[in-house]
Protein backbone atom coordinates (compact mmCIF):
# COMPACT_ATOMS: atom_id res chain seq x y z
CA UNK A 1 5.99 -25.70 19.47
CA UNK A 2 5.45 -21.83 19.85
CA UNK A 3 3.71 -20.57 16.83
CA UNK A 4 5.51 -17.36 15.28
CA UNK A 5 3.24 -15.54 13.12
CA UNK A 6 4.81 -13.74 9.98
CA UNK A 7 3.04 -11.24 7.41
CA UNK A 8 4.69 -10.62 4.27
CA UNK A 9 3.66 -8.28 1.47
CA UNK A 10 3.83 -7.94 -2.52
CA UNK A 11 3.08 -5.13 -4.52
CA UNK A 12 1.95 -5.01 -7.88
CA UNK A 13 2.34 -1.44 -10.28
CA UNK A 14 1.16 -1.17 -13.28
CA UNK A 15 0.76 2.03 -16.01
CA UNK A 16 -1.23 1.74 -18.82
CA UNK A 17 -1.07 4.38 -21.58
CA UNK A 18 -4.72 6.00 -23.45
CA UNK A 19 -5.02 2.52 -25.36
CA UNK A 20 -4.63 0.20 -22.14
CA UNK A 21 -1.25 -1.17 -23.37
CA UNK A 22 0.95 -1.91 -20.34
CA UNK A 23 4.03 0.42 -20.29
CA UNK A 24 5.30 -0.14 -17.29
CA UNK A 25 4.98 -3.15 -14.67
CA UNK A 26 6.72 -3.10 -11.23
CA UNK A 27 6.62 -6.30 -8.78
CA UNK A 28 8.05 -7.09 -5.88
CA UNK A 29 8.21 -7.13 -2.03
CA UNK A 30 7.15 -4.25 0.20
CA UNK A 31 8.04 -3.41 3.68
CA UNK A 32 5.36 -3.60 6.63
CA UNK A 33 6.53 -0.72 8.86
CA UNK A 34 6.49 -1.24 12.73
CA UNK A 35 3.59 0.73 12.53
CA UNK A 36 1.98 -1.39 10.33
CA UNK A 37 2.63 -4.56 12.33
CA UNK A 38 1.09 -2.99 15.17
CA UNK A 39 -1.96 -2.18 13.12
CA UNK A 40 -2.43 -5.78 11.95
CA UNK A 41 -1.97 -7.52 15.40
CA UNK A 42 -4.47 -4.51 17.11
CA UNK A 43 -6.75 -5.55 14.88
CA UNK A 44 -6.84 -9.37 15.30
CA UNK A 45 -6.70 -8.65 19.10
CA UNK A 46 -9.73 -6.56 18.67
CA UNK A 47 -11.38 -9.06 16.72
CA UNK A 48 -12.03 -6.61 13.49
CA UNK A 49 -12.25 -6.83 9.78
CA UNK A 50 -10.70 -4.67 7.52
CA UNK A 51 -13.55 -3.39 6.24
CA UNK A 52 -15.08 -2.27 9.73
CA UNK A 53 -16.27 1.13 9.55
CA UNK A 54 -16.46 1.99 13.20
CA UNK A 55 -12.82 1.71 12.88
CA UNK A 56 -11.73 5.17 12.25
CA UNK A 57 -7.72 4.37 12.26
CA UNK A 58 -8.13 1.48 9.51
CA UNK A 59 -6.00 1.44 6.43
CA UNK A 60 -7.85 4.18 4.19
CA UNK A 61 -6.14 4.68 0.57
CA UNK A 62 -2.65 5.09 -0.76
CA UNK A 63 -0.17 8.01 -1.21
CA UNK A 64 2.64 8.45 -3.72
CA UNK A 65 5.62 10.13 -3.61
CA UNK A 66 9.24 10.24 -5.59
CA UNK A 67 11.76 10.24 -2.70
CA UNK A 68 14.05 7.33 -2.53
CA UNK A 69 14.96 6.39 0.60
CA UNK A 70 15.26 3.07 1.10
CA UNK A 71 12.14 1.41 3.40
CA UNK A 72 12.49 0.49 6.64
CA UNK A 73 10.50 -0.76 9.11
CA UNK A 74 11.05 2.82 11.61
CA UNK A 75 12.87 6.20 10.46
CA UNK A 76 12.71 7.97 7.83
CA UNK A 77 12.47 4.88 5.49
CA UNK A 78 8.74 4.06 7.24
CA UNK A 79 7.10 6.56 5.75
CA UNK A 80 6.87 8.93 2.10
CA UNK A 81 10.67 11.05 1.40
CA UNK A 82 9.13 13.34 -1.11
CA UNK A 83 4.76 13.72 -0.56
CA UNK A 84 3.41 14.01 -4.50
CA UNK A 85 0.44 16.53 -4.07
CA UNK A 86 -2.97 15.15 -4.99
CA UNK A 87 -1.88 11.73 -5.00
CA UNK A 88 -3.62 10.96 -1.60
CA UNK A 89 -6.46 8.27 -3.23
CA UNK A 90 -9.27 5.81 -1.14
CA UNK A 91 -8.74 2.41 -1.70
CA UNK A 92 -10.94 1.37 -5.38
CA UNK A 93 -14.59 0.11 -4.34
CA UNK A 94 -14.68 -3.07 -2.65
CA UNK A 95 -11.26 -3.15 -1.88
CA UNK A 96 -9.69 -4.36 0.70
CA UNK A 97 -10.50 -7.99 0.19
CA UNK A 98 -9.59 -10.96 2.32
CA UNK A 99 -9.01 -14.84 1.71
CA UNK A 100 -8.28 -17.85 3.38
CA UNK A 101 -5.64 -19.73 1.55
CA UNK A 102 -6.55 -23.29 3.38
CA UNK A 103 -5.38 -25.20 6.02
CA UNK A 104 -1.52 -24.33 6.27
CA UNK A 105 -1.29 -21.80 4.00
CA UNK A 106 -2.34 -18.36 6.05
CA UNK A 107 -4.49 -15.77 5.16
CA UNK A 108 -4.67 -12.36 2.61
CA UNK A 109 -5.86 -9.08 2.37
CA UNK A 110 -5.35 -7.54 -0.67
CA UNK A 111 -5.47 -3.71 -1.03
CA UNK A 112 -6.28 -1.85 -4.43
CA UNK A 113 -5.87 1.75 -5.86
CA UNK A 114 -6.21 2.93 -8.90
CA UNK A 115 -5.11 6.50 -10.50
CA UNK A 116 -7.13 7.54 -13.22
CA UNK A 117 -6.03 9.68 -16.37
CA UNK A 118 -4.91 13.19 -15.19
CA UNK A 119 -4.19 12.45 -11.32
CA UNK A 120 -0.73 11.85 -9.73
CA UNK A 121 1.20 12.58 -13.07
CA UNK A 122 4.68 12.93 -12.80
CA UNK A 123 7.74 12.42 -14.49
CA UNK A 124 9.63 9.53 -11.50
CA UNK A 125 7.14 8.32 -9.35
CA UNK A 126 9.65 6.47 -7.01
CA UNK A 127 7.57 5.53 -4.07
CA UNK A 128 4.13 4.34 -2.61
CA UNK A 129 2.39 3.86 1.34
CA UNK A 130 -0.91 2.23 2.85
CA UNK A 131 -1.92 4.48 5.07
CA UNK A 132 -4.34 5.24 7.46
CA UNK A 133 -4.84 9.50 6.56
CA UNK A 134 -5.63 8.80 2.78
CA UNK A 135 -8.08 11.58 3.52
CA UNK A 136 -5.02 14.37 4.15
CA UNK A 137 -3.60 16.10 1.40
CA UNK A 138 -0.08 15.85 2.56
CA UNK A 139 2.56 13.26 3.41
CA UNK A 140 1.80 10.78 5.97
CA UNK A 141 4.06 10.32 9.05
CA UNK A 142 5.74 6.53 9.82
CA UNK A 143 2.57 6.40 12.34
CA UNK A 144 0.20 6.71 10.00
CA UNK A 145 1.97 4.09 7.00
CA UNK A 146 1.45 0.83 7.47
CA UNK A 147 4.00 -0.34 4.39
CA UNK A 148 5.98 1.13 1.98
CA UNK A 149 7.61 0.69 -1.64
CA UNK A 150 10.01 2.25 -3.28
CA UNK A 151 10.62 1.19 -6.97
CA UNK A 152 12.45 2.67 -10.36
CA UNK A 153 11.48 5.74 -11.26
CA UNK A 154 8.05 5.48 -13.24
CA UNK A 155 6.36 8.56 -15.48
CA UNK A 156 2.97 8.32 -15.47
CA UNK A 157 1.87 10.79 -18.07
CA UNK A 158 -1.78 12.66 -18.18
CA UNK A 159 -3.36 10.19 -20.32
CA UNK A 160 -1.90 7.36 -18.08
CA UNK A 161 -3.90 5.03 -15.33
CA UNK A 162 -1.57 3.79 -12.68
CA UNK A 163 -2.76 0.62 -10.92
CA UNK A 164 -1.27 -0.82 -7.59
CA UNK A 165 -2.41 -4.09 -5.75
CA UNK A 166 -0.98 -4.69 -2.26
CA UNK A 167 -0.98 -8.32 -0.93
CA UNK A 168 -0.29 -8.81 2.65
CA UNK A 169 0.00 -12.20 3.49
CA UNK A 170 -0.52 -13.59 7.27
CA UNK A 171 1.51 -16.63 7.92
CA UNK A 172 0.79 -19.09 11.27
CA UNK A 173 4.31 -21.02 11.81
């Protein structure tokens, strides 16, 4: 039996108004890009954690945008349509995290951001990337994103926090 490894990833949004009442939830599947399926397997050839620092191409932060082309996996669909300026953000502290599911059941890493009141507002938020130049102030190219969501068209007003929590999921067949 040849084992066939899958990873599959799942997004969570959430905006919370002043109060912390949720006003908007998102959830659903994203889309590892080719470039992000060549990150994950470099990385398990080289034997390194997501959290290894000497690691200058890792998975840094997020990026948001309001284009809404449809993800792919190469193209124009692999990385942001429409860059939202200032929305370039490190992953929170301590993220990523990683966890063994058991015997069977693969493995996680689990990638958080959060946007505090008064950064990334806009009006339709339509779109969000891992990527690896969370540093840059600009949009990210399909090399640099290693998944992307698109989703409805979300404001997220000044007094707003946005919250997103990435899951990918490595499965052994």
């Amino acid at each position: 039996m040849i084992d066939e490894s899958v990873t599959t990833g799942h997004v969570v949004i959430e905006v919370r108004g002043p109060d912390g009442e949720l006003k908007v939830r998102h959830e659903g599947p994203n889309l590892i890009t080719d470039a992000g399926d060549l990150y994950h397997v470099k990385r398990i050839a080289a034997g390194v954690g997501p959290a290894a620092a000497a690691d200058v191409t890792k998975a840094g932060g997020m990026k948001l945008g309001t284009g809404t082309t449809a993800a792919s996996k190469a193209g124009a669909g692999a990385a942001l349509g429409t860059y939202l300026a200032g929305s370039n953000r490190a992953f929170d502290t301590g993220s990523p995290t990683t966890e063994n599911l058991g015997t069977g059941l693969g493995c996680t890493v689990t990638y958080a951001t959060t946007y505090g009141p008064g950064v990334a507002t806009n009006a339709a938020l339509s779109e969000v990337v891992i990527v690896t130049d969370a540093g840059t102030d600009a949009t990210s190219t399909a090399a640099n994103t290693i998944a992307r969501m698109t989703f409805p068209a979300t404001p997220k007003q000044t007094g707003d926090t946005l919250t997103m929590a990435w899951s990918h999921k490595q499965l052994g067949a």
